[in-house]
Protein backbone atom coordinates (compact mmCIF):
# COMPACT_ATOMS: atom_id res chain seq x y z
CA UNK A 1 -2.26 -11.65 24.89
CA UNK A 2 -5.66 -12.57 25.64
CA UNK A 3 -8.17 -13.34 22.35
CA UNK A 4 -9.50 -10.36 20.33
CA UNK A 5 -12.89 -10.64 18.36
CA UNK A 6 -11.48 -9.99 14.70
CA UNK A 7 -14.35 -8.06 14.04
CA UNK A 8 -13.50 -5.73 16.87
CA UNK A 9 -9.79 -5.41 16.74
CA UNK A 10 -10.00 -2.09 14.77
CA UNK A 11 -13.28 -0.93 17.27
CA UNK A 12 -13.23 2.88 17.87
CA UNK A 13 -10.07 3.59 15.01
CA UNK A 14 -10.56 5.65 11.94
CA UNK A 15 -8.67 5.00 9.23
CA UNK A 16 -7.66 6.73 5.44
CA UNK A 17 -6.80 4.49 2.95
CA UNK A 18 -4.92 6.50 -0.25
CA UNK A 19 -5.84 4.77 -3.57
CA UNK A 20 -9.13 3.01 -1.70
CA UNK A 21 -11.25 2.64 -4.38
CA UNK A 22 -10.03 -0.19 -6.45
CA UNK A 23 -7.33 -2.97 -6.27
CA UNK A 24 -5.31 -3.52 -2.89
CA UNK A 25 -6.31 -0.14 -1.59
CA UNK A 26 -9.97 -1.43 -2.18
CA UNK A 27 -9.29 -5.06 -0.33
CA UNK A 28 -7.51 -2.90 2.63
CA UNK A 29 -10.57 -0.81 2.92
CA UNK A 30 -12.88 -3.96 3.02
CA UNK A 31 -10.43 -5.55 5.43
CA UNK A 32 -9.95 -2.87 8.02
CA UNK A 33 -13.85 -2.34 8.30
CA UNK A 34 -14.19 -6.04 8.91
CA UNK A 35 -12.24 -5.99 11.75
CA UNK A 36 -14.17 -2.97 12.97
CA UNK A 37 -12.78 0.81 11.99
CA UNK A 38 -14.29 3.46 10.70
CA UNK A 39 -12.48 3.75 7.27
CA UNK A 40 -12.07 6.63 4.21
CA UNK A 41 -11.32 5.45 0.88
CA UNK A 42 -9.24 8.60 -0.80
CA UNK A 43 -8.80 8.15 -4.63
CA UNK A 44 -8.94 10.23 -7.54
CA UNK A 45 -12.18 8.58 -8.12
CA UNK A 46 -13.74 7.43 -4.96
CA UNK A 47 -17.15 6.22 -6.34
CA UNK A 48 -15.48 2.39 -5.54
CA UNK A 49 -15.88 3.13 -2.28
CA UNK A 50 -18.23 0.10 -0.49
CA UNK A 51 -21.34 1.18 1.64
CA UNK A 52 -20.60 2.79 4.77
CA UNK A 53 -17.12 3.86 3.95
CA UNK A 54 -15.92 7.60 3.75
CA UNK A 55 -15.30 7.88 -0.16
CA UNK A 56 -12.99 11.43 -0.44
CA UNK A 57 -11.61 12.79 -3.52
CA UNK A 58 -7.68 12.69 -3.45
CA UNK A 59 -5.20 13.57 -5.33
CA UNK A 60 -1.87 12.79 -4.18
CA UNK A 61 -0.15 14.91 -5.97
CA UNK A 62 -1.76 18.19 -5.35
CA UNK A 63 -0.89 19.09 -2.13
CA UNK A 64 -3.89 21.18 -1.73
CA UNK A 65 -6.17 17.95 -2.17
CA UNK A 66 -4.28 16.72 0.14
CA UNK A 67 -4.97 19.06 2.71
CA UNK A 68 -8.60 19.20 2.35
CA UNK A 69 -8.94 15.36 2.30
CA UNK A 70 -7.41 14.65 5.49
CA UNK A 71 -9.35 17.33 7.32
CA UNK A 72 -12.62 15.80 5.48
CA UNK A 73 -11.91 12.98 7.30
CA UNK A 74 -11.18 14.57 10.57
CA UNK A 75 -14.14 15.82 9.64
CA UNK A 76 -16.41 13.61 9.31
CA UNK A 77 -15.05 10.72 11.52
CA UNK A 78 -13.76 12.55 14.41
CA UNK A 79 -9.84 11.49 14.65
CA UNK A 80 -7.49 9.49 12.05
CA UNK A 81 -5.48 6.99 13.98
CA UNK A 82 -3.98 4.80 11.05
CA UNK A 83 -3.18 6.27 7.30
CA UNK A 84 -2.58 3.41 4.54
CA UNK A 85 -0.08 5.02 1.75
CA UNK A 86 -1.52 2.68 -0.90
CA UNK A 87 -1.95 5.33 -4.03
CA UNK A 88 0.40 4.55 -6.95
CA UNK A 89 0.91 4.19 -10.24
CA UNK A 90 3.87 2.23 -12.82
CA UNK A 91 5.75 2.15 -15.44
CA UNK A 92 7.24 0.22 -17.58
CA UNK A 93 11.14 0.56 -19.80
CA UNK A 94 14.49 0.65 -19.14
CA UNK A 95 16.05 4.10 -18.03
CA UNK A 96 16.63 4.31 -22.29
CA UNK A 97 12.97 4.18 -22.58
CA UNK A 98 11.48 6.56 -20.34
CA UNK A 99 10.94 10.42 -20.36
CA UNK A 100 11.98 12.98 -17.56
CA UNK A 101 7.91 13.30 -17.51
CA UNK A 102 7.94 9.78 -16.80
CA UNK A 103 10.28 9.82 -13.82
CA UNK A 104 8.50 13.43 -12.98
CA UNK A 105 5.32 11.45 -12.82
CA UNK A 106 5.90 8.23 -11.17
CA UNK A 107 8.02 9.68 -8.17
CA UNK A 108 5.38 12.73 -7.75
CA UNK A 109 2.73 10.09 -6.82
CA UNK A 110 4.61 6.61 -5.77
CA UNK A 111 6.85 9.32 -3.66
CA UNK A 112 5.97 12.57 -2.81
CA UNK A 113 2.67 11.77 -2.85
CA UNK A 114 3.33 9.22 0.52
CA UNK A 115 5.33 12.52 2.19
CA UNK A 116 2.44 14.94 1.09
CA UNK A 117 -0.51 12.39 3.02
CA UNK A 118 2.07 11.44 5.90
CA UNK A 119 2.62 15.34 6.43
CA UNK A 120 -1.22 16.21 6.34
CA UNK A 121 -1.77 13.34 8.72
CA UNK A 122 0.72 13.40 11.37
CA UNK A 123 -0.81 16.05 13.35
CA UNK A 124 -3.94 14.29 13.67
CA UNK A 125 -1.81 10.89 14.34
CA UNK A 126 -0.06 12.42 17.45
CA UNK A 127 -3.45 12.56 18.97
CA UNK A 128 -3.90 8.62 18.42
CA UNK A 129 -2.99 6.34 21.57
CA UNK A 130 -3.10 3.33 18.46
CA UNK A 131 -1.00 5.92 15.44
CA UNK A 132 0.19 3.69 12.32
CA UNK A 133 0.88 4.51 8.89
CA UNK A 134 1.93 1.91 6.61
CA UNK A 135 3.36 2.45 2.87
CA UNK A 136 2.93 -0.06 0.19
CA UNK A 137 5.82 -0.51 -0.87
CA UNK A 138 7.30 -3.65 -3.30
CA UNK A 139 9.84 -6.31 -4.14
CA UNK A 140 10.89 -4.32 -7.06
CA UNK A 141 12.65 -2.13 -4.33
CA UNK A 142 14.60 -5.29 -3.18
CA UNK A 143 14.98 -7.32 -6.67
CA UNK A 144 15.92 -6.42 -10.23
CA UNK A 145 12.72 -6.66 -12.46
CA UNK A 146 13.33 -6.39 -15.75
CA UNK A 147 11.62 -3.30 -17.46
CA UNK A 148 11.00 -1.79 -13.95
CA UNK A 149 13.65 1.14 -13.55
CA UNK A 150 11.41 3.94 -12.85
CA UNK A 151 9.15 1.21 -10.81
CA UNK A 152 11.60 0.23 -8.81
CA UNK A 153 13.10 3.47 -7.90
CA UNK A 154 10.40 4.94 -6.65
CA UNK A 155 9.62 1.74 -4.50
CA UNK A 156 13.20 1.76 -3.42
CA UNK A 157 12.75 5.51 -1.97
CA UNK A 158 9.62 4.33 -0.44
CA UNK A 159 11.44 1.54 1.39
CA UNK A 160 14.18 3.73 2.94
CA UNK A 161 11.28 6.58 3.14
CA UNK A 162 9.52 4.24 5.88
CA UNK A 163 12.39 3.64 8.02
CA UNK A 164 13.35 6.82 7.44
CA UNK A 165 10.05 8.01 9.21
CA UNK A 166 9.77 5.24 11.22
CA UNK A 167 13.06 6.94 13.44
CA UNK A 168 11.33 10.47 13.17
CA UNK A 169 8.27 9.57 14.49
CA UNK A 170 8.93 6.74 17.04
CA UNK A 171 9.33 8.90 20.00
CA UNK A 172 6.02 10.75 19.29
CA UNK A 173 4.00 6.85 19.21
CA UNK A 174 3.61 6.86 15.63
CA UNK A 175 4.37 3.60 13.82
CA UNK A 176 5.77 3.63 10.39
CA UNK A 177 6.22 -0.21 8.44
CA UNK A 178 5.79 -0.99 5.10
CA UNK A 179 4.66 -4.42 2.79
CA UNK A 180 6.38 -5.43 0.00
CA UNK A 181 3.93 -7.43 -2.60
CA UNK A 182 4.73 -9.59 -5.16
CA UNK A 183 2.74 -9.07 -8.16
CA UNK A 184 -0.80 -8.72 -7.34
CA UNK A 185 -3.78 -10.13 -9.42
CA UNK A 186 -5.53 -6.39 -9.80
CA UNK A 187 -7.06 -4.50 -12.70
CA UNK A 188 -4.42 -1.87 -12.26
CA UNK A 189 -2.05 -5.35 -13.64
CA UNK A 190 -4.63 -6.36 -16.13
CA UNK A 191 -3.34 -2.55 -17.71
CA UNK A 192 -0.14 -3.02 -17.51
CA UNK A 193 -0.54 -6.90 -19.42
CA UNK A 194 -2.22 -4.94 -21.86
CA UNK A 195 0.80 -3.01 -22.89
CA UNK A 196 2.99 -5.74 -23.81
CA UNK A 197 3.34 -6.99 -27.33
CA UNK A 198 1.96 -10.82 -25.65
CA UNK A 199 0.07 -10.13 -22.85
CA UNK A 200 -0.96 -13.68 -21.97
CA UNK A 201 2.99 -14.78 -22.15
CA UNK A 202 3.82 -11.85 -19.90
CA UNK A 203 0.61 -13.00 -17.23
CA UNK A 204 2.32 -17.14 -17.06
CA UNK A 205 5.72 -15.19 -16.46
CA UNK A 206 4.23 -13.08 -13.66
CA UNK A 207 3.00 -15.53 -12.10
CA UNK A 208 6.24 -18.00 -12.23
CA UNK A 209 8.18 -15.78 -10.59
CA UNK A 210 6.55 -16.22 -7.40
CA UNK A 211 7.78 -19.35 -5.76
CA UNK A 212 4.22 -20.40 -5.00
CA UNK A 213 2.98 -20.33 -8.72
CA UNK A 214 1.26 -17.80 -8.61
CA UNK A 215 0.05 -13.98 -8.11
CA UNK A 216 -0.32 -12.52 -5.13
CA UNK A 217 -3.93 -11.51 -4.19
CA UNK A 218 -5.36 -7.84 -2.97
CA UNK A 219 -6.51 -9.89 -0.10
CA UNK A 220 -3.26 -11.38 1.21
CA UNK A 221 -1.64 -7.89 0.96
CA UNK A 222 -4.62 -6.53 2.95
CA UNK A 223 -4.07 -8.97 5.75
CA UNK A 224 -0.60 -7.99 5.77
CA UNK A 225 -1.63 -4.20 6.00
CA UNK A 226 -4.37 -5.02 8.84
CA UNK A 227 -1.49 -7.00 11.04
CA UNK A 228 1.20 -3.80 10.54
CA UNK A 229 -1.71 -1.27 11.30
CA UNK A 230 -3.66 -2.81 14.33
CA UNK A 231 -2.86 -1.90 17.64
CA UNK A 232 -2.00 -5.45 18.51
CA UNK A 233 1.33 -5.08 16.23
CA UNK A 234 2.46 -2.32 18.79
CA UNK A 235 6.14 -3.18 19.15
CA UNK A 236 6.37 -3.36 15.11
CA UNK A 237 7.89 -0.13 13.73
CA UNK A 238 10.63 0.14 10.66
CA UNK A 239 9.35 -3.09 9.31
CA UNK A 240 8.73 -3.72 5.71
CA UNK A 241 7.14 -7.19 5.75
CA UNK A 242 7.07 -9.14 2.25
CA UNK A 243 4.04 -10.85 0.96
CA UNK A 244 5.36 -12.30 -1.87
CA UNK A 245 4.89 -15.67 -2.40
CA UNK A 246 8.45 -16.34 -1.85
CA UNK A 247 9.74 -13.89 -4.70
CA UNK A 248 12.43 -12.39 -2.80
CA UNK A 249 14.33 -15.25 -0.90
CA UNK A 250 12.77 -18.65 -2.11
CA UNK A 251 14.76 -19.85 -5.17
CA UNK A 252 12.18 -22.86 -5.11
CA UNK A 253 12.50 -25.92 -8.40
CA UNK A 254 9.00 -26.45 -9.59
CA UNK A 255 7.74 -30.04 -8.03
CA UNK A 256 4.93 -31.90 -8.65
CA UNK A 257 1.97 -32.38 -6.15
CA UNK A 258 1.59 -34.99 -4.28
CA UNK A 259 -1.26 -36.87 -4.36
């Protein structure tokens, strides 16, 4: 495969990025028109959207909003040729601890809300010669986390949701893959810290339990997302690709540096 200009590989794509306006949604956004789409940030509150991006009001789990947001950006961009489920939200207890509103609202937008986008967008995407869609998914749909029931549910239906619509929608040339973070250094974790009864105890423990030492950052995820979306990542469909810092398999001692 001959060399692409990085700045081009994404040249004449649109792309709608669910949760766009802050965290990894944010990074993907930044990412993708880097390497040269034409990109809509949809979030309940797109005003994070950078300069020259598309910000649309979304709300994932109002199928109505929906709707209107994906044709705003057929709209206004002309085609959609790669949708980024990204939107989500967490939770934290065992299943003792949380409410049937709890697992009503965690599933409606970590869930439904990726079938409700993916459903609004796939006629558009059958138009695309370059269709992806990829779903954020995480390892808490692969590992036990402690505290994460609800969490990890809904990431475990969005796991077998991808391949699931990866088969559908192979034979019409749309691509379906997911990435599985480790826990990502974002303000939406900053919240969560902030609910435990030691938050700064619960941040060194977040970060341990990636091999590497550390959290994952929005930016690592996005370059994950950018690989599984560009057109150069053609013959990869039904792949949910970690980017975890070795959470998942690595069972890594701690060793000093050298040097």
């Amino acid at each position: 495969m001959s060399p692409v200009d990085p700045t081009r590989e994404y040249a004449g794509l649109v792309a709608a990025v669910t949760g766009g306006g802050a965290g990894i949604g944010l990074a993907v956004v930044v990412e993708l028109v880097a390497r040269g789409a034409r990109v809509a940030a949809l979030d309940v509150d797109p005003s994070g959207a950078p300069d020259g991006v598309l910000g649309v009001r979304c709300d994932v789990t109002d199928r109505a909003s929906v709707d209107a947001a994906i044709a705003t950006v057929v709209r206004e961009l002309g085609q959609l040729d790669v949708v980024v489920n990204n939107a989500g939200i967490s939770a934290v207890g065992s299943v003792e601890d949380l409410s049937d509103e709890d697992w009503r609202r965690v599933l409606d937008v970590n869930v439904v809300g990726i079938a409700r986008v993916s459903a609004a967008a796939l006629p558009h995407l059958r138009d695309s010669e370059a269709a992806a869609i990829v779903n954020t998914c995480s390892i808490a749909a692969q590992v036990g986390l402690p505290q994460r029931a609800l969490y990890a549910a809904s990431k475990g239906a969005v796991l077998a949701m991808t391949f699931a619509m990866a088969t559908d929608h192979v034979g019409e040339g749309v691509r379906v893959n997911c990435v599985c973070p480790g826990t990502v250094h974002t303000g939406f974790v900053d919240r969560l810290l902030a609910t435990f009864p030691d938050p700064e105890k619960e941040r060194a423990a977040m970060g341990a339990r990636q091999a590497i030492g550390r959290m994952v950052t929005p930016e690592e995820v996005a370059y994950a997302v950018a690989y599984l979306g560009s057109p150069r990542a053609g013959s990869t469909t039904g792949t949910a690709l970690d980017v975890d810092g070795g959470a998942t398999h690595l069972r890594a001692r701690a060793v000093q540096k050298r040097g």
